[in-house]
N, C-alpha and C. Protein backbone atom coordinates (compact mmCIF):
# COMPACT_ATOMS: atom_id res chain seq x y z
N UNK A 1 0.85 -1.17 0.00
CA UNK A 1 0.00 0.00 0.00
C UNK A 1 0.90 1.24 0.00
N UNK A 2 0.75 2.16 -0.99
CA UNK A 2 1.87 3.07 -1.19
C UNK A 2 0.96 4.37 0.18
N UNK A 3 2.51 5.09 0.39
CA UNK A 3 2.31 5.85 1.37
C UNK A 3 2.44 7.09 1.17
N UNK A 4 1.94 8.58 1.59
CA UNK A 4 2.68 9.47 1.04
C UNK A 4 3.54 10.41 1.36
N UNK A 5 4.72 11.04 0.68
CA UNK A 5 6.02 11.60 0.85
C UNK A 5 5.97 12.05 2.43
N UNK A 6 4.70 12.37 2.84
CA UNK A 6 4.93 13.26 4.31
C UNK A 6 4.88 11.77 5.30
N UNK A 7 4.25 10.86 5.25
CA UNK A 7 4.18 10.12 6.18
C UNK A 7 6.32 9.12 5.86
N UNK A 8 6.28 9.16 4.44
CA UNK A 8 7.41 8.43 4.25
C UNK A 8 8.73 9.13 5.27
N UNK A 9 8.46 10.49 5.32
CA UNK A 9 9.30 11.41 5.89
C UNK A 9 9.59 11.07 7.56
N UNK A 10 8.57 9.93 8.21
CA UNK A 10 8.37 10.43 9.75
C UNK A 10 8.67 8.94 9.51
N UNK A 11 9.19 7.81 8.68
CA UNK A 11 9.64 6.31 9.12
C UNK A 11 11.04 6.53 9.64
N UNK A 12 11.45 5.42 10.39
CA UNK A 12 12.74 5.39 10.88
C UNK A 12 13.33 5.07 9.68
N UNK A 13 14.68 5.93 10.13
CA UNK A 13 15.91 5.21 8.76
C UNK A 13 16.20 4.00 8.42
N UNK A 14 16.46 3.06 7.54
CA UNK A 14 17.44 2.30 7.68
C UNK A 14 17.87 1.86 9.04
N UNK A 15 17.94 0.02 9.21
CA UNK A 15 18.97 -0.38 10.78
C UNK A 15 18.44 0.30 11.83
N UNK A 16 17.41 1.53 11.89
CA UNK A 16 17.05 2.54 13.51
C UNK A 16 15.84 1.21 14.27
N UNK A 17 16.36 1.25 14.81
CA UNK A 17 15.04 0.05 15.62
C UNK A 17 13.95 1.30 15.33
N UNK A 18 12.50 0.60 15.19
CA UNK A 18 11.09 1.36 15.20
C UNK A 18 10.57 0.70 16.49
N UNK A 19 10.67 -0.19 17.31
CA UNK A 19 9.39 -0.54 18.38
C UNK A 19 9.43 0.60 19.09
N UNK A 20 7.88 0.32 19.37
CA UNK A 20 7.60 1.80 20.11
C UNK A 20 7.19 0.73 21.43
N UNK A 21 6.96 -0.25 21.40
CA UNK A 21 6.72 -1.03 23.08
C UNK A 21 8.48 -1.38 23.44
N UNK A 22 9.20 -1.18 24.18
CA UNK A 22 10.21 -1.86 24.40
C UNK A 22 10.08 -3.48 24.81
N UNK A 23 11.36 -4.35 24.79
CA UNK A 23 11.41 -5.62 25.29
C UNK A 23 10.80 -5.71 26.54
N UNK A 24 11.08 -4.63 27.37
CA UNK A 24 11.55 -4.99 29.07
C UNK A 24 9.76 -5.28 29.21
N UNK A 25 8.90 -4.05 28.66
CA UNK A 25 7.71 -3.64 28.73
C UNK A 25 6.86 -5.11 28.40
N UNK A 26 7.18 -5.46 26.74
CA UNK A 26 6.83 -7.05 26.46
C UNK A 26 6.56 -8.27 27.58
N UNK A 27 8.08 -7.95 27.92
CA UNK A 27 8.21 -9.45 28.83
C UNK A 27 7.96 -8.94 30.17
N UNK A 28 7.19 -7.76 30.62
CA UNK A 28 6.88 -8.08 31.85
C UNK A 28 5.16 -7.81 31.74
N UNK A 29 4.62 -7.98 30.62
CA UNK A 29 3.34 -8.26 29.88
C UNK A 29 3.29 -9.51 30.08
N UNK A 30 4.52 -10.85 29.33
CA UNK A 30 4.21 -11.91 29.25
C UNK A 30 4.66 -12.82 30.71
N UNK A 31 5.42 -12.09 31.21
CA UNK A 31 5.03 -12.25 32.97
C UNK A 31 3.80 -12.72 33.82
N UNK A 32 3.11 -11.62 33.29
CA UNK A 32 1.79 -11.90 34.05
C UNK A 32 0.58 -12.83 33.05
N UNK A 33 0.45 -13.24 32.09
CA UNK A 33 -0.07 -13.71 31.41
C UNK A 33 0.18 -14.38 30.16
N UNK A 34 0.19 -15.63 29.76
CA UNK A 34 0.42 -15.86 28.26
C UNK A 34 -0.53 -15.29 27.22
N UNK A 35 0.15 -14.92 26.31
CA UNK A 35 -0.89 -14.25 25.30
C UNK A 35 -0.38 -14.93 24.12
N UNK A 36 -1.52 -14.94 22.52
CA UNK A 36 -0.97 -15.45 21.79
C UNK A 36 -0.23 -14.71 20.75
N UNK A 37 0.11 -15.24 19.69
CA UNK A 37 0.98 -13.74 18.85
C UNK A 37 0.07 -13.16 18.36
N UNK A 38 -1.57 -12.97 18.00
CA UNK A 38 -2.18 -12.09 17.85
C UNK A 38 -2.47 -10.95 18.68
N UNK A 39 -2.38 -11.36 20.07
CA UNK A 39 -2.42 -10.60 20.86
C UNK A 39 -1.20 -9.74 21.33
N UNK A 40 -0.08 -10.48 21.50
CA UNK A 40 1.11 -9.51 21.08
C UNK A 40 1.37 -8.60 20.23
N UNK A 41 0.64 -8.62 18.87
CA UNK A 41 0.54 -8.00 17.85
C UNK A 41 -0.17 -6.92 18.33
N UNK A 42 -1.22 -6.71 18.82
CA UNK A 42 -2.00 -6.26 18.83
C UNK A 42 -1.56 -5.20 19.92
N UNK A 43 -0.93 -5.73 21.18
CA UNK A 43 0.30 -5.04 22.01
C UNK A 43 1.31 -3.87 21.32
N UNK A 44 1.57 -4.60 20.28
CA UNK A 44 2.99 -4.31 20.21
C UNK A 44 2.56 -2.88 19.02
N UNK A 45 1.28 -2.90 18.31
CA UNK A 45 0.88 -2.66 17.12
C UNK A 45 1.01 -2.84 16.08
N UNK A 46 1.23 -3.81 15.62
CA UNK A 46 2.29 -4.30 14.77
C UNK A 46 1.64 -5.48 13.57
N UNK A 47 2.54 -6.10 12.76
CA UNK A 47 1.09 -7.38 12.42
C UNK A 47 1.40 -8.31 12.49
N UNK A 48 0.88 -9.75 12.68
CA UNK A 48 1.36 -10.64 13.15
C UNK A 48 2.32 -11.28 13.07
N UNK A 49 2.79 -11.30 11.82
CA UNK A 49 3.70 -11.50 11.18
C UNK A 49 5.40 -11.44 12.32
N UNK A 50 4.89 -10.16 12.13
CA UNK A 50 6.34 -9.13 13.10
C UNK A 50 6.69 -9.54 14.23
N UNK A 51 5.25 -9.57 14.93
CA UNK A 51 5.40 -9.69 16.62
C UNK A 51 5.70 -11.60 16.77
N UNK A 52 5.18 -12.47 15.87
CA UNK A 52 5.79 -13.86 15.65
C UNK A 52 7.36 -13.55 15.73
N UNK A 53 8.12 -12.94 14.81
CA UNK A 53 9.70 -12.93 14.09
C UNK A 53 9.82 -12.62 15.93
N UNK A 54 9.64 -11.13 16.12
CA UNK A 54 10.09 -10.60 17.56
C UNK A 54 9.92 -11.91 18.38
N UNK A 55 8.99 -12.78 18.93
CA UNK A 55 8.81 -13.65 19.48
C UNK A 55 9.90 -14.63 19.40
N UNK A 56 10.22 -15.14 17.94
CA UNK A 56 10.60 -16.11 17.77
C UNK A 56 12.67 -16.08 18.25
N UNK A 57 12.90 -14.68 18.19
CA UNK A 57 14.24 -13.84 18.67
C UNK A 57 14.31 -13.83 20.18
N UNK A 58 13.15 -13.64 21.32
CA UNK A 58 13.51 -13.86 22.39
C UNK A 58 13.13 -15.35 22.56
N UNK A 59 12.42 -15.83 21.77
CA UNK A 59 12.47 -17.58 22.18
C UNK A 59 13.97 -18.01 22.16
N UNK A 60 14.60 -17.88 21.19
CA UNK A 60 15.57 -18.31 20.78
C UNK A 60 16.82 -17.37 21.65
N UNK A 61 17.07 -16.46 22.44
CA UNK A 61 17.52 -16.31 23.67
C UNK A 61 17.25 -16.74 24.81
N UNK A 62 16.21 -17.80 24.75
CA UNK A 62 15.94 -18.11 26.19
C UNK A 62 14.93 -17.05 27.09
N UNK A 63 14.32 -16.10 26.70
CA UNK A 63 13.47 -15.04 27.29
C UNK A 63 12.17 -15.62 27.20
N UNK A 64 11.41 -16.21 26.60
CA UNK A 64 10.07 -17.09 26.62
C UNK A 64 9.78 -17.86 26.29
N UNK A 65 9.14 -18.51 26.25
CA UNK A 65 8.72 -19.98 25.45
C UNK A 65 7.33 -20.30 25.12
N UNK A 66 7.39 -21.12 24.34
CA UNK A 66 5.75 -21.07 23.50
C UNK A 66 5.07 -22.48 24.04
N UNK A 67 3.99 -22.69 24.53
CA UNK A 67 2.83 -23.82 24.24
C UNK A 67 1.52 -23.56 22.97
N UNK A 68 1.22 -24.73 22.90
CA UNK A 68 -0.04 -25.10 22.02
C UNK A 68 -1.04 -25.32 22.36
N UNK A 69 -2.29 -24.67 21.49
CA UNK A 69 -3.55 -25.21 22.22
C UNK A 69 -4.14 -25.42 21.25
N UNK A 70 -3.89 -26.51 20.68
CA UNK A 70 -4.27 -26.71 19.13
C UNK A 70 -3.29 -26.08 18.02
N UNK A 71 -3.86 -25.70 17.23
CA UNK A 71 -2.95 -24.65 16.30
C UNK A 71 -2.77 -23.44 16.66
N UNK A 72 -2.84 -22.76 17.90
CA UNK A 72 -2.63 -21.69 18.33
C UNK A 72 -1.67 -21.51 19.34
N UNK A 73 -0.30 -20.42 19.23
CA UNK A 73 0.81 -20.53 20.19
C UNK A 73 0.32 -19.27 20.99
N UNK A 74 0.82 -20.03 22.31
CA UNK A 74 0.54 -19.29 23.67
C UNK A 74 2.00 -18.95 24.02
N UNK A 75 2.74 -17.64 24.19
CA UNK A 75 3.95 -17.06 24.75
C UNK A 75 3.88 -16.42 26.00
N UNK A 76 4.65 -16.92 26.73
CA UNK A 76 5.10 -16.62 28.34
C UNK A 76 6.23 -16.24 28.43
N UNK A 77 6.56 -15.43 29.40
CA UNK A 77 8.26 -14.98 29.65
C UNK A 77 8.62 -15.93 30.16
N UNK A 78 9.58 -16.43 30.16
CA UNK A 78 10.46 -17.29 31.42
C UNK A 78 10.51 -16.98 32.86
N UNK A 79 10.37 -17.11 33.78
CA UNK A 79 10.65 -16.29 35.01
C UNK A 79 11.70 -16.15 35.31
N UNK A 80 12.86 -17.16 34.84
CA UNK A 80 14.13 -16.89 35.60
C UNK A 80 14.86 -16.32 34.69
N UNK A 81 14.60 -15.98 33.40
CA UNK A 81 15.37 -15.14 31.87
C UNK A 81 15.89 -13.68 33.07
N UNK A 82 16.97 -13.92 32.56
CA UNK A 82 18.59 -12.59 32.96
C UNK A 82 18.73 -11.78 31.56
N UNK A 83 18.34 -10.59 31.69
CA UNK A 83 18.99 -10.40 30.36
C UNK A 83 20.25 -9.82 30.03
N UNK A 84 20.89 -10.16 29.25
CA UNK A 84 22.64 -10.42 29.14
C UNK A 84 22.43 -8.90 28.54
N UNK A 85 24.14 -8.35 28.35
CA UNK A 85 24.63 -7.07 28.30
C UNK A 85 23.93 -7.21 26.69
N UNK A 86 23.83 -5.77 26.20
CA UNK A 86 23.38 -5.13 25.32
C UNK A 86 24.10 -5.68 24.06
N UNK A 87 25.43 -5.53 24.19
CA UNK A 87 26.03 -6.49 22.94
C UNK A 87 25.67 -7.90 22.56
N UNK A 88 25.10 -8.33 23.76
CA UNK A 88 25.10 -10.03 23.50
C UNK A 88 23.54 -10.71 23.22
N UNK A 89 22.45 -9.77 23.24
CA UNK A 89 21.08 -9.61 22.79
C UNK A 89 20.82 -10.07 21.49
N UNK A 90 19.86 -11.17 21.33
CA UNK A 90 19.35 -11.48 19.98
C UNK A 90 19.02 -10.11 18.71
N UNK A 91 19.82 -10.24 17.68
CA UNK A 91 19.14 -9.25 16.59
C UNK A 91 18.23 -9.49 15.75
């Protein structure tokens, strides 16, 4: 869906992270509740797509983990996830 020059003007550059929810904010969301990636999406504002990839980056650090309830994934934080220095963070 094409966009126009003024809105193109207000995207982040290139490589600039865009989340406007931070991690810390996420995972102390999925702290208190599992939600599924629609609902993360929906958190995060984002489309499902995205907030899956994001998901699938702190899965794969060890920050949450997924169950099934059928064909639908349920994401929880870990409780005991540390999160390591800034250099050493999933990209």
């Amino acid at each position: 869906m094409p966009i126009s020059l003024d809105e193109f003007k207000k995207l982040a550059p290139k490589g600039e992270k865009s989340a406007t929810v931070p991690t810390e904010k996420l995972l102390a969301e999925l702290k208190k509740q599992g939600m599924t990636t629609k609902e993360v999406a929906k958190l995060l504002g984002v489309q499902s797509g995205t907030a899956y990839s994001r998901l699938g980056k702190l899965e794969k650090i060890g920050a949450v983990h997924r169950g099934m309830q059928g064909t639908t994934s349920y994401w929880a934080a870990k409780p005991d996830y540390v999160p390591k220095p800034e250099t050493e963070k999933a990209k």
